[in-house]
PDB file of N, CA and C in Angstrom:
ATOM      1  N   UNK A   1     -22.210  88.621  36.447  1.00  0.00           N
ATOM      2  CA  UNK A   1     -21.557  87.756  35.470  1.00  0.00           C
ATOM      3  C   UNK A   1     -21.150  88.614  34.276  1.00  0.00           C
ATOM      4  N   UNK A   2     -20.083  88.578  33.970  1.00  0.00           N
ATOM      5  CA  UNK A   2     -19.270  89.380  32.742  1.00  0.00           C
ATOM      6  C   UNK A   2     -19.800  88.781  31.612  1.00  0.00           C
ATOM      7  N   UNK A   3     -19.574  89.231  30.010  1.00  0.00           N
ATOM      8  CA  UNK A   3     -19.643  88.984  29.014  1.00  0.00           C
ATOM      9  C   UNK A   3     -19.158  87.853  28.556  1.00  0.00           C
ATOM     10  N   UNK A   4     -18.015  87.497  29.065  1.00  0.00           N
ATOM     11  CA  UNK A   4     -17.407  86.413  28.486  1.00  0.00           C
ATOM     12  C   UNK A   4     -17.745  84.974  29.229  1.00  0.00           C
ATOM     13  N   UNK A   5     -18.654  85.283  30.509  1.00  0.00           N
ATOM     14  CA  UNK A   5     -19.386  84.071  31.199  1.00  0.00           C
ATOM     15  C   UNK A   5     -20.662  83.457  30.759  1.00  0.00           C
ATOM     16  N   UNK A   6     -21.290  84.792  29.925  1.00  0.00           N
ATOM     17  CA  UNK A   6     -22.334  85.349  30.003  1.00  0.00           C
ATOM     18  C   UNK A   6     -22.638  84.050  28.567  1.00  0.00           C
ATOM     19  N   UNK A   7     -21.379  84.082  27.656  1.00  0.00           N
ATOM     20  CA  UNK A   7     -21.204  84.060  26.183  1.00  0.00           C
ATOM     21  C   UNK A   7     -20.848  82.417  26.419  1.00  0.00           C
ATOM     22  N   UNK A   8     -20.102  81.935  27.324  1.00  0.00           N
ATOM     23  CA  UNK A   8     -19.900  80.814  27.615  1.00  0.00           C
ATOM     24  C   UNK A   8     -20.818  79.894  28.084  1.00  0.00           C
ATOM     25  N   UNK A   9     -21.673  80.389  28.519  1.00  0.00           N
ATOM     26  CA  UNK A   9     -23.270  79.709  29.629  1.00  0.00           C
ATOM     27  C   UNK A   9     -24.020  79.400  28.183  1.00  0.00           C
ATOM     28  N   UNK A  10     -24.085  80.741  27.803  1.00  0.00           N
ATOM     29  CA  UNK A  10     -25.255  80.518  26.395  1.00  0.00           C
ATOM     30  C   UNK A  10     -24.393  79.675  25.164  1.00  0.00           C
ATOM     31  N   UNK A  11     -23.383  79.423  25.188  1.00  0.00           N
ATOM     32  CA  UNK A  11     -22.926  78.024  23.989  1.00  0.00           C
ATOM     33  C   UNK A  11     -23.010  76.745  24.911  1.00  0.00           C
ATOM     34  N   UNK A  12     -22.545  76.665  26.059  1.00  0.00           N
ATOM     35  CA  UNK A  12     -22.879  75.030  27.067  1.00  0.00           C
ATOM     36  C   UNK A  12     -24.389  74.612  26.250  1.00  0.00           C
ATOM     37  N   UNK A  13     -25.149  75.525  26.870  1.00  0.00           N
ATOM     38  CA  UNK A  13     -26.356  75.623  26.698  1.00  0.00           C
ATOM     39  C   UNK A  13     -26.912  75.534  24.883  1.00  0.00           C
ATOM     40  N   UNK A  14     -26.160  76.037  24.011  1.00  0.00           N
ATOM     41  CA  UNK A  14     -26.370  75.368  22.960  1.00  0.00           C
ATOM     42  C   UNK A  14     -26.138  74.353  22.747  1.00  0.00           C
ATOM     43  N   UNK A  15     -24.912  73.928  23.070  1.00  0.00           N
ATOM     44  CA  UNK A  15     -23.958  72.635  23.196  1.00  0.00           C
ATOM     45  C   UNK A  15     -25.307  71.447  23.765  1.00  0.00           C
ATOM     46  N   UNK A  16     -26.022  71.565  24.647  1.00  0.00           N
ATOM     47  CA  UNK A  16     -26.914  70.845  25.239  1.00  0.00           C
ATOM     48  C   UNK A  16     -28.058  70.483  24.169  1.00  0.00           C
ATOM     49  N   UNK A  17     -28.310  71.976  23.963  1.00  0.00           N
ATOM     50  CA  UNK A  17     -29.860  71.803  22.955  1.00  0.00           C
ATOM     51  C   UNK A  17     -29.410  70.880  21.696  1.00  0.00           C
ATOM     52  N   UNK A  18     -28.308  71.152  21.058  1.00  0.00           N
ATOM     53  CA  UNK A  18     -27.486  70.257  20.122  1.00  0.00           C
ATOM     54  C   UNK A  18     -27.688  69.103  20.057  1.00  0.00           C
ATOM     55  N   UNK A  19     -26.960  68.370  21.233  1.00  0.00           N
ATOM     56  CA  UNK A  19     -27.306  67.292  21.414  1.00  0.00           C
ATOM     57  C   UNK A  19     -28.168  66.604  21.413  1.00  0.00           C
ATOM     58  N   UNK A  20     -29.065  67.331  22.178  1.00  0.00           N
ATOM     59  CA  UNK A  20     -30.407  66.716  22.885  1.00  0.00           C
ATOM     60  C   UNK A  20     -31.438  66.378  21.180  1.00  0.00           C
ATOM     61  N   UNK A  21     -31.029  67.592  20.558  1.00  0.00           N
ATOM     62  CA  UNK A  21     -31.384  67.370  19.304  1.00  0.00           C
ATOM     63  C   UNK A  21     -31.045  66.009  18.511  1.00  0.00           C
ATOM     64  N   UNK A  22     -30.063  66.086  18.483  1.00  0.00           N
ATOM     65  CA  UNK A  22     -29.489  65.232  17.114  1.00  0.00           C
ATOM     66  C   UNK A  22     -29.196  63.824  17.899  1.00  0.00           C
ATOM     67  N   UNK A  23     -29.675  63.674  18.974  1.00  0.00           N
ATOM     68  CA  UNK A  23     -29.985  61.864  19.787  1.00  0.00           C
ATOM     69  C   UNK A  23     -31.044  61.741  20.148  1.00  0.00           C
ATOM     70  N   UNK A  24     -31.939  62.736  19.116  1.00  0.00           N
ATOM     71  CA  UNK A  24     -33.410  62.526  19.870  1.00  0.00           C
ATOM     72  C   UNK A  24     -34.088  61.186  19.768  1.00  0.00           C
ATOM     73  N   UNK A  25     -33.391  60.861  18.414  1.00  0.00           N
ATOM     74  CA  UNK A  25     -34.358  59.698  18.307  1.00  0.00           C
ATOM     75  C   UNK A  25     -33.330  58.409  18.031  1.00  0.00           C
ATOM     76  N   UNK A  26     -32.084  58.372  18.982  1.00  0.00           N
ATOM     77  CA  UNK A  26     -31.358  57.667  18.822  1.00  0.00           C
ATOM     78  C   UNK A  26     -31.481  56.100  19.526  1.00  0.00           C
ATOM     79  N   UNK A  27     -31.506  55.123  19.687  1.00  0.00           N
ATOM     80  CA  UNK A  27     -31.655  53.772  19.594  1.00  0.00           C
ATOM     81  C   UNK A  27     -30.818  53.923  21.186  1.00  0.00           C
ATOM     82  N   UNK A  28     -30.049  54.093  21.298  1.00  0.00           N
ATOM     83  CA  UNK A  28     -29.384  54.840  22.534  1.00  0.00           C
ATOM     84  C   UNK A  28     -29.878  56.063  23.543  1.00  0.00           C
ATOM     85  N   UNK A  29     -30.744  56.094  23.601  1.00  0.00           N
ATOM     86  CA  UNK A  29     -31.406  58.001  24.189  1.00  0.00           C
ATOM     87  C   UNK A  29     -30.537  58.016  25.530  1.00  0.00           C
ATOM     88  N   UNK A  30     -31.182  57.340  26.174  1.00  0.00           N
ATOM     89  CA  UNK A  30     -30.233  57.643  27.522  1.00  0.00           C
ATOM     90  C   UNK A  30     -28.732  57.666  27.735  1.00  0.00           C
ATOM     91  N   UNK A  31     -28.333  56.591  27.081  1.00  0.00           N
ATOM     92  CA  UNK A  31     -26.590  56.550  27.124  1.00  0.00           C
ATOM     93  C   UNK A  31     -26.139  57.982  26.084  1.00  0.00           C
ATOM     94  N   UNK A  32     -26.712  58.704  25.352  1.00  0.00           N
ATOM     95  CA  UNK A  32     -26.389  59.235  24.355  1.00  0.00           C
ATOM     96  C   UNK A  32     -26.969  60.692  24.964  1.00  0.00           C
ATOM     97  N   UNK A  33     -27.762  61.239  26.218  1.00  0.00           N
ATOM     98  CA  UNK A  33     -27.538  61.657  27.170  1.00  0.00           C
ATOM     99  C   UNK A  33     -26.699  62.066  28.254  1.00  0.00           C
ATOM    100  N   UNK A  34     -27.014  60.963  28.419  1.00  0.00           N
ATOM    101  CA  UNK A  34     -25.783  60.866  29.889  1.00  0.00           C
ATOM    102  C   UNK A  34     -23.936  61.453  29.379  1.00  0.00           C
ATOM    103  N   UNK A  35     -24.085  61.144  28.076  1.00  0.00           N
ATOM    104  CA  UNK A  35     -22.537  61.335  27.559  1.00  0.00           C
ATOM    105  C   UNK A  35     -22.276  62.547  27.122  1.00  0.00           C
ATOM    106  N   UNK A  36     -23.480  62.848  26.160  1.00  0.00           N
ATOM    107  CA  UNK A  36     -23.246  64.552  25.159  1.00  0.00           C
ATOM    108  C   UNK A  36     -24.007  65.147  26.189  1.00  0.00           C
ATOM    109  N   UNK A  37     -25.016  64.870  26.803  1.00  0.00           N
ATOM    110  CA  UNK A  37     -26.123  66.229  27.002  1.00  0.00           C
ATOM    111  C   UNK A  37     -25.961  66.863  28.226  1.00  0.00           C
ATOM    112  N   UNK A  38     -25.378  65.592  29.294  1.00  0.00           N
ATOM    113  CA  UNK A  38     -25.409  66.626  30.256  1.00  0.00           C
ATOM    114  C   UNK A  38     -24.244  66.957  30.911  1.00  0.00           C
ATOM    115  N   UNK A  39     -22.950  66.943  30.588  1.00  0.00           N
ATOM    116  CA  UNK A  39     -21.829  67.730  30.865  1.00  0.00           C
ATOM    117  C   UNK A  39     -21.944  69.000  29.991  1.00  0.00           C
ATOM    118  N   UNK A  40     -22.517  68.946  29.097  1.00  0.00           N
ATOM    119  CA  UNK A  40     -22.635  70.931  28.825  1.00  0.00           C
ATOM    120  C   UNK A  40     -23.448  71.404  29.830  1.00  0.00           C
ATOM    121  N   UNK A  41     -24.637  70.444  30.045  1.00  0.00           N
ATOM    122  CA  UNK A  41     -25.557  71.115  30.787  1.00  0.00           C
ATOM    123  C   UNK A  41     -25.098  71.235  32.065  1.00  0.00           C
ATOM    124  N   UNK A  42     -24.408  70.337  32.748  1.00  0.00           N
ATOM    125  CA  UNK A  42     -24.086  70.732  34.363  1.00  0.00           C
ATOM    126  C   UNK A  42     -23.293  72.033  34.554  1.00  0.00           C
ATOM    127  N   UNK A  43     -22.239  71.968  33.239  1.00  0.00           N
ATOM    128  CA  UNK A  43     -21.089  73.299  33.504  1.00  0.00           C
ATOM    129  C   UNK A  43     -21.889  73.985  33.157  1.00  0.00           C
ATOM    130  N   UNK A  44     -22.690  74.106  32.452  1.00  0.00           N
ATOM    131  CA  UNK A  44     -23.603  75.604  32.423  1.00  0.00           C
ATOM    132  C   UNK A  44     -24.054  75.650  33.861  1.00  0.00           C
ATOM    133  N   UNK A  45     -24.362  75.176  34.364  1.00  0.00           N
ATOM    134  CA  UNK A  45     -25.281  75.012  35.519  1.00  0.00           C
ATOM    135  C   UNK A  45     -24.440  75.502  36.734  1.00  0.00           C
ATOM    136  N   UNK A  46     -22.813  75.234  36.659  1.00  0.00           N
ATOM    137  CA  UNK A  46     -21.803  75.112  37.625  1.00  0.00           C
ATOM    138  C   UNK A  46     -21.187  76.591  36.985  1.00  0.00           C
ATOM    139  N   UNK A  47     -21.549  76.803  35.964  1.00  0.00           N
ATOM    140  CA  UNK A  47     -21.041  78.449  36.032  1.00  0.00           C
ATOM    141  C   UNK A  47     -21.712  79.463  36.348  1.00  0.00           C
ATOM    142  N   UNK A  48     -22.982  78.970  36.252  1.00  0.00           N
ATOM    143  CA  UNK A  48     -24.137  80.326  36.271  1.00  0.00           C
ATOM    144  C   UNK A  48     -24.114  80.277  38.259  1.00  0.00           C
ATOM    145  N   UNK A  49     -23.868  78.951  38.700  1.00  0.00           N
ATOM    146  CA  UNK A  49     -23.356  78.801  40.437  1.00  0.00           C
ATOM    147  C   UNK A  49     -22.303  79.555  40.787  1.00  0.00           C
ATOM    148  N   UNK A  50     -21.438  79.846  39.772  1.00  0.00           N
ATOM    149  CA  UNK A  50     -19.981  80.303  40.110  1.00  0.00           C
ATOM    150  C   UNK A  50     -18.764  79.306  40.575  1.00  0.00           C
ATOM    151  N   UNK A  51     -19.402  78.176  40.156  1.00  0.00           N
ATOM    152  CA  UNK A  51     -18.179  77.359  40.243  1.00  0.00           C
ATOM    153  C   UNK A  51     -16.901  77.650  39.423  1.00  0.00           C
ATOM    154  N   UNK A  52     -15.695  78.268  40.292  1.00  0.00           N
ATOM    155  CA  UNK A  52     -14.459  79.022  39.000  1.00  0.00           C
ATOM    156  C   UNK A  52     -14.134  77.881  38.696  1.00  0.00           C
ATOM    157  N   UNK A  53     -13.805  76.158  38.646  1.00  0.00           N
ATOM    158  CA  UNK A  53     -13.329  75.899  37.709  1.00  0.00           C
ATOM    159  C   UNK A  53     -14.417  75.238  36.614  1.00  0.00           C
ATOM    160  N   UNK A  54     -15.470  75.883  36.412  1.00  0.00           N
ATOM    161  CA  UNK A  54     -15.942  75.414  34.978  1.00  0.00           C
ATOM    162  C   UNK A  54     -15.846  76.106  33.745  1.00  0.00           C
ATOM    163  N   UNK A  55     -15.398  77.018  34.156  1.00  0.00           N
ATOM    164  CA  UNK A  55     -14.961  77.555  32.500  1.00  0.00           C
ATOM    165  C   UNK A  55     -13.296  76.575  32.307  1.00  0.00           C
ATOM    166  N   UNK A  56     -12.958  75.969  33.083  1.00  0.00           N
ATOM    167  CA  UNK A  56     -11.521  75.241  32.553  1.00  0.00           C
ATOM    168  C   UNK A  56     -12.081  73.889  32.312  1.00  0.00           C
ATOM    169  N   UNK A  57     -12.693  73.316  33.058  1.00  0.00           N
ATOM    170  CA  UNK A  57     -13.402  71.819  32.677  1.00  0.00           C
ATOM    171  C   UNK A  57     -14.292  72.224  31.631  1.00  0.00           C
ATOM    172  N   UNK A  58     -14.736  72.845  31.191  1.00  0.00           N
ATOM    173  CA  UNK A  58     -15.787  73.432  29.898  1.00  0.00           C
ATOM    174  C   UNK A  58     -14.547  73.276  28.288  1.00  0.00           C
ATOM    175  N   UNK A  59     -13.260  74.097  28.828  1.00  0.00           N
ATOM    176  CA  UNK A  59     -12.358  73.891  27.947  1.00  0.00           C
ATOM    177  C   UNK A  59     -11.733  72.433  27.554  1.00  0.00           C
ATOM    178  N   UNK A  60     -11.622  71.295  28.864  1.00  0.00           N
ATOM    179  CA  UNK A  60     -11.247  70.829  28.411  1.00  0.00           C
ATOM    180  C   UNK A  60     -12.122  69.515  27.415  1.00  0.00           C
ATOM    181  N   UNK A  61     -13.204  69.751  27.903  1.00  0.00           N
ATOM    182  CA  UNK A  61     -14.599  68.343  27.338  1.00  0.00           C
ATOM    183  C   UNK A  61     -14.691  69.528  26.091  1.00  0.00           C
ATOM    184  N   UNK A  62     -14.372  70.532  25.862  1.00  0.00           N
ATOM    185  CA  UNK A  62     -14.572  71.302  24.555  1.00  0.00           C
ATOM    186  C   UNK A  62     -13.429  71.108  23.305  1.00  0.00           C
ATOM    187  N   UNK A  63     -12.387  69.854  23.813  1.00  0.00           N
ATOM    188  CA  UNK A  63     -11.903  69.704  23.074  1.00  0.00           C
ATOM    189  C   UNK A  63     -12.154  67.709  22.896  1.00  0.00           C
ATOM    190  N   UNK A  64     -12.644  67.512  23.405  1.00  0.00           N
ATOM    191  CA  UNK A  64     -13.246  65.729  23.003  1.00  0.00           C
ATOM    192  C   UNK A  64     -14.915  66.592  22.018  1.00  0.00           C
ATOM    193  N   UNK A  65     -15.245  67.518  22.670  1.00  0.00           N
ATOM    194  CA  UNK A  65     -16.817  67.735  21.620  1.00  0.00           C
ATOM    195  C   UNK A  65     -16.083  68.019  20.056  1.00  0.00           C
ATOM    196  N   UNK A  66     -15.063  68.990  20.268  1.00  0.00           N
ATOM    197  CA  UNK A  66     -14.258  69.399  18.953  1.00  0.00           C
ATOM    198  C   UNK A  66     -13.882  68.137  18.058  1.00  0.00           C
ATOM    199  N   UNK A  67     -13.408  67.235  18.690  1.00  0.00           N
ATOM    200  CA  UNK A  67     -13.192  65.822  18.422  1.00  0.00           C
ATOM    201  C   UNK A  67     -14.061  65.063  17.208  1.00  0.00           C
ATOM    202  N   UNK A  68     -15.336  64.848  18.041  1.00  0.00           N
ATOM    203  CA  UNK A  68     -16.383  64.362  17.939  1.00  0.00           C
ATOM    204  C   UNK A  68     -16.972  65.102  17.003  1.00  0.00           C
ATOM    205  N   UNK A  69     -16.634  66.147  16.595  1.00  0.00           N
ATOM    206  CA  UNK A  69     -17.807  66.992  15.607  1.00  0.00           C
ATOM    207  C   UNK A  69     -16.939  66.438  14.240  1.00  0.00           C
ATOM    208  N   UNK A  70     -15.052  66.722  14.449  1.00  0.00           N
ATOM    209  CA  UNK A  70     -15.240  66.738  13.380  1.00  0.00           C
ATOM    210  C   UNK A  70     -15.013  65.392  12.713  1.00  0.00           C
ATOM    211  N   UNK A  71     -14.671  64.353  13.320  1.00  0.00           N
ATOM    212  CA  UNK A  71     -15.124  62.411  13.127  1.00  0.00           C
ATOM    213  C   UNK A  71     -16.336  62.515  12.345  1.00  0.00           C
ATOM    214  N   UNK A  72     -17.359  63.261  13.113  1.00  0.00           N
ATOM    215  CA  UNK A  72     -18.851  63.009  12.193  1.00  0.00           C
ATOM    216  C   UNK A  72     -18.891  63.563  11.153  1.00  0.00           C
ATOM    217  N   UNK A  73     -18.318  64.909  10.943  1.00  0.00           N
ATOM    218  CA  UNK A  73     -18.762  65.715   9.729  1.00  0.00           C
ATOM    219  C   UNK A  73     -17.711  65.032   8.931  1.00  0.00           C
ATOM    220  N   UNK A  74     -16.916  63.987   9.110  1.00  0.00           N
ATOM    221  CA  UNK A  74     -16.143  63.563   7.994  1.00  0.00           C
ATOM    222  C   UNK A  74     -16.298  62.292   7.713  1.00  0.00           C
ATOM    223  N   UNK A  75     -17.049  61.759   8.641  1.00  0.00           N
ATOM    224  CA  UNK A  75     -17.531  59.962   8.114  1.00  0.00           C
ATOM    225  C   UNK A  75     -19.472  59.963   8.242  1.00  0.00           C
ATOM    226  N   UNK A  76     -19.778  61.150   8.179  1.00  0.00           N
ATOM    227  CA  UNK A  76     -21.366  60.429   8.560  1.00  0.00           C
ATOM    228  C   UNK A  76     -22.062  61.982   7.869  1.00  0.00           C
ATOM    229  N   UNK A  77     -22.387  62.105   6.377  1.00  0.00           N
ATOM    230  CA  UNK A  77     -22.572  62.994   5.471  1.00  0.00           C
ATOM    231  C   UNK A  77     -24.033  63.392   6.147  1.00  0.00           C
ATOM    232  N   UNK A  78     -24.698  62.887   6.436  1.00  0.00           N
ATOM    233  CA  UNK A  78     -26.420  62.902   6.957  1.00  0.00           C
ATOM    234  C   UNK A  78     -26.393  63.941   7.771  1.00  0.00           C
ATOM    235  N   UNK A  79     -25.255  63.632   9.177  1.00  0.00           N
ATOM    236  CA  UNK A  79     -25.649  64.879  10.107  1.00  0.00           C
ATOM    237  C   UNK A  79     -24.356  65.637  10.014  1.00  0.00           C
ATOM    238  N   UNK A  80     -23.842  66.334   8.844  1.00  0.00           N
ATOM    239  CA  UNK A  80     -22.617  67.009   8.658  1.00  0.00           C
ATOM    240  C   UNK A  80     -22.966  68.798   9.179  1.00  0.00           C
ATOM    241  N   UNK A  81     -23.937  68.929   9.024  1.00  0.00           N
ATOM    242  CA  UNK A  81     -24.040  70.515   9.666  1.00  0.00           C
ATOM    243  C   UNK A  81     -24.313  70.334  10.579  1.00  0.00           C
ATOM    244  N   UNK A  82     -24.847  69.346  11.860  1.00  0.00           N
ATOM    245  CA  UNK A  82     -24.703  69.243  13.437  1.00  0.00           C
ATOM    246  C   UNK A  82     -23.500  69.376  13.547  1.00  0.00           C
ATOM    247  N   UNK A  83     -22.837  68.213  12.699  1.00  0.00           N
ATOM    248  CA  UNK A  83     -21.325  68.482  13.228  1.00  0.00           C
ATOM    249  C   UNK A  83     -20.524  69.356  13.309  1.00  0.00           C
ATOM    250  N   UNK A  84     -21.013  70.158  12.194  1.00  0.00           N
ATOM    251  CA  UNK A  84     -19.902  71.692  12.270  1.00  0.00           C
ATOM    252  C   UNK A  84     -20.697  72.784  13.253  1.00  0.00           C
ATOM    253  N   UNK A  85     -21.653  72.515  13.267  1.00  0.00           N
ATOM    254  CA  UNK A  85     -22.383  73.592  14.663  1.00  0.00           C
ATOM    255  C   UNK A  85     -21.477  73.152  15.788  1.00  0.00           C
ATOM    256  N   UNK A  86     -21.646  71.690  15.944  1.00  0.00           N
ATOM    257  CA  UNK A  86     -20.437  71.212  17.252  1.00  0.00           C
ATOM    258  C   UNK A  86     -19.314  71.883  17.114  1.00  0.00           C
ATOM    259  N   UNK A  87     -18.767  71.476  16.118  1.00  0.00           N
ATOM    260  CA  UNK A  87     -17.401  71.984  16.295  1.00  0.00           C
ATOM    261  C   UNK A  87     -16.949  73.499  16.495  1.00  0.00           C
ATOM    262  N   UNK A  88     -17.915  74.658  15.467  1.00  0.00           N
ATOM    263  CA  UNK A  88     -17.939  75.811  15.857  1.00  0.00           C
ATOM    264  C   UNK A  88     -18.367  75.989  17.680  1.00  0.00           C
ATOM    265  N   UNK A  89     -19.117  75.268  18.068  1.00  0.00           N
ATOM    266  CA  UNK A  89     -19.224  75.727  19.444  1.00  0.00           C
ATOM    267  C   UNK A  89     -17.992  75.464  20.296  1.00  0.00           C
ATOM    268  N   UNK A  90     -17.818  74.322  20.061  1.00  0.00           N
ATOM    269  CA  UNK A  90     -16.493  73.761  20.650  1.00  0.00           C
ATOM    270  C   UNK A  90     -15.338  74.906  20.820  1.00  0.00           C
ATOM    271  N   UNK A  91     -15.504  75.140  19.563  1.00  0.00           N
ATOM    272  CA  UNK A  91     -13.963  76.379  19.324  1.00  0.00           C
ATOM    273  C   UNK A  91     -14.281  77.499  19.917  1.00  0.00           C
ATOM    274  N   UNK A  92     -15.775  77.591  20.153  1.00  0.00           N
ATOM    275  CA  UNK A  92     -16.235  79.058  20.916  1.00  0.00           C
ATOM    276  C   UNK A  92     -15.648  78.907  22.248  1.00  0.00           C
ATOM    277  N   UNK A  93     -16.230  77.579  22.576  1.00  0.00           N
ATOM    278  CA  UNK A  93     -16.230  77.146  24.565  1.00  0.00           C
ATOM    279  C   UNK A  93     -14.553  77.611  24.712  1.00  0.00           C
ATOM    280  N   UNK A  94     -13.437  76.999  24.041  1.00  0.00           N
ATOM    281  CA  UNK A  94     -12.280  76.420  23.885  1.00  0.00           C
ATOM    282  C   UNK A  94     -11.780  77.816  24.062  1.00  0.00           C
ATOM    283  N   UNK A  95     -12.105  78.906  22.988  1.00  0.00           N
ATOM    284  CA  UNK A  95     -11.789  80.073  23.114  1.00  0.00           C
ATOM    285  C   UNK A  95     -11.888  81.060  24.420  1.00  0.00           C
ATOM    286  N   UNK A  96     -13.443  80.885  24.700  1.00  0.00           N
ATOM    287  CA  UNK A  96     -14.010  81.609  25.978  1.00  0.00           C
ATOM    288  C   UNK A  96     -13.024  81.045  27.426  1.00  0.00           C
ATOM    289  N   UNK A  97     -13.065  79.716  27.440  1.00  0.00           N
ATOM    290  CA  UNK A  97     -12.218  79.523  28.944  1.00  0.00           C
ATOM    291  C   UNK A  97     -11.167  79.954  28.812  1.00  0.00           C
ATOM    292  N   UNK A  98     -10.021  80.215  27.734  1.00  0.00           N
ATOM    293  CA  UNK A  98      -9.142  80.562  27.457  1.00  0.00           C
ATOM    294  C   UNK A  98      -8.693  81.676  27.487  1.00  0.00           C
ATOM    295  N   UNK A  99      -9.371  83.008  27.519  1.00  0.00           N
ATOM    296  CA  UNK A  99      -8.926  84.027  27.094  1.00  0.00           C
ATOM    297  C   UNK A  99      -8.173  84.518  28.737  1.00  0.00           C
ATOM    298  N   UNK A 100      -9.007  84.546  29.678  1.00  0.00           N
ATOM    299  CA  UNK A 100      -8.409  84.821  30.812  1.00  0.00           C
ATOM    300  C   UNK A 100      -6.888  84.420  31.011  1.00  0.00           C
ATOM    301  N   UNK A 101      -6.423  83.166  30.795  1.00  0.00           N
ATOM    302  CA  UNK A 101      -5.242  82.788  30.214  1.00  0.00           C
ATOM    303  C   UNK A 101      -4.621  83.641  29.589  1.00  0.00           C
ATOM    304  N   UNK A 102      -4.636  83.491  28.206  1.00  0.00           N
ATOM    305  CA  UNK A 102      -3.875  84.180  27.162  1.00  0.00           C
ATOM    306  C   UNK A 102      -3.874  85.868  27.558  1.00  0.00           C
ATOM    307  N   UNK A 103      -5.119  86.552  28.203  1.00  0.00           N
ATOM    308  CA  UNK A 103      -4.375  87.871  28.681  1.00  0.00           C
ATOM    309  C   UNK A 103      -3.587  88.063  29.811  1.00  0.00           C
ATOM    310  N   UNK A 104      -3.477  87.129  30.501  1.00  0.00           N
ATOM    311  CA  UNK A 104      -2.422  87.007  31.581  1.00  0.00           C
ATOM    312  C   UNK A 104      -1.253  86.917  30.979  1.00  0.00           C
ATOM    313  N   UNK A 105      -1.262  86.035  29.888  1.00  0.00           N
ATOM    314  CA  UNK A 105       0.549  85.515  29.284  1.00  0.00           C
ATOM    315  C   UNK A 105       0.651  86.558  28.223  1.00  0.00           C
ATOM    316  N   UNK A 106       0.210  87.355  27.940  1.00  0.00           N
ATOM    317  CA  UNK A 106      -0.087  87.729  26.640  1.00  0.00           C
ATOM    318  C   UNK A 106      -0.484  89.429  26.714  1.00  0.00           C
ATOM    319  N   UNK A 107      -0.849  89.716  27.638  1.00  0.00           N
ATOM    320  CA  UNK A 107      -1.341  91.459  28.262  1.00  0.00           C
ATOM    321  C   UNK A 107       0.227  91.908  28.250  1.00  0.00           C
ATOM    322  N   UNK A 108      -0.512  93.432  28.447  1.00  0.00           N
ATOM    323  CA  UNK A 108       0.855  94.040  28.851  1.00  0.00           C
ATOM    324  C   UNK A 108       1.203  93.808  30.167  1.00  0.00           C
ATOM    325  N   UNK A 109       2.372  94.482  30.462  1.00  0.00           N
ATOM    326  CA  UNK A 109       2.907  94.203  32.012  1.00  0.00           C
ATOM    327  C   UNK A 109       3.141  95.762  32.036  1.00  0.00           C
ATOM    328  N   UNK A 110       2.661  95.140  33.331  1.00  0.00           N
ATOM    329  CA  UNK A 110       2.402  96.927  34.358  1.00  0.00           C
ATOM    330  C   UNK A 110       3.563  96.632  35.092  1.00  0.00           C
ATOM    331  N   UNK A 111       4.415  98.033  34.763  1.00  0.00           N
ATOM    332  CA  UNK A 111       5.956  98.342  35.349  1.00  0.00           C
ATOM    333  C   UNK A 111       5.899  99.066  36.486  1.00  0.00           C
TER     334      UNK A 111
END
C-alpha cells in the first residue's frame, strides 16, 4: 500500500473515531452510527481489502461529510471544532482520492 492509501485509510479511520466521538452520547446512537460511523469505517476497511473503487466512493461521501461539518460549525457553536476537524478531514479524503486524477489530467505527457 503506497503513501497516499496509506494517508487515506488513516483519515477514514479518523473520520470514524470522530464520529463515534461526538454521537457518543447522542439520543440517536444507533441511527447516528449507522449514518456517520460506518461508511468511513467500511471504506477504510474496503481499501486496506483493495477494493479500487474506494478511494472514489471515499471522495464522493467526503463531500456530504464536507457538507455536514460545515452546517454545524456554522449553526451549532458547542461542537464547532468537531466540525472543522470534519471538514479538514473531508478536504484531506477529497484531496487523497483525487490526486491520481489530477496527475493523469495534469502530469506531463510522455512524447
Amino acid at each position: 500500500m503506497n503513501a497516499r492509501r496509506t494517508t487515506l485509510l488513516l483519515a477514514l479511520i479518523a473520520l470514524a473515531a470522530l464520529y463515534t466521538y461526538w454521537f457518543l452520547h447522542d439520543k440517536h446512537w444507533l441511527a447516528t452510527q449507522l449514518v456517520f460511523t460506518a461508511p468511513p469505517l467500511l471504506l477504510a476497511i474496503g481499501l486496506r481489502l483493495g477494493w479500487r473503487r474506494a478511494p472514489f466512493w471515499s471522495g464522493v461521501l467526503a463531500l456530504f461529510w464536507f457538507s455536514h461539518g460545515v452546517m454545524s460549525a456554522w449553526t451549532h457553536r458547542e461542537t464547532a471544532l468537531l466540525a472543522w476537524v470534519e471538514i479538514v478531514l473531508a478536504l484531506l479524503v477529497v484531496a487523497l482520492a483525487s490526486l491520481p486524477g489530477l496527475r493523469a489530467r495534469f502530469g506531463k505527457r510522455k512524447s
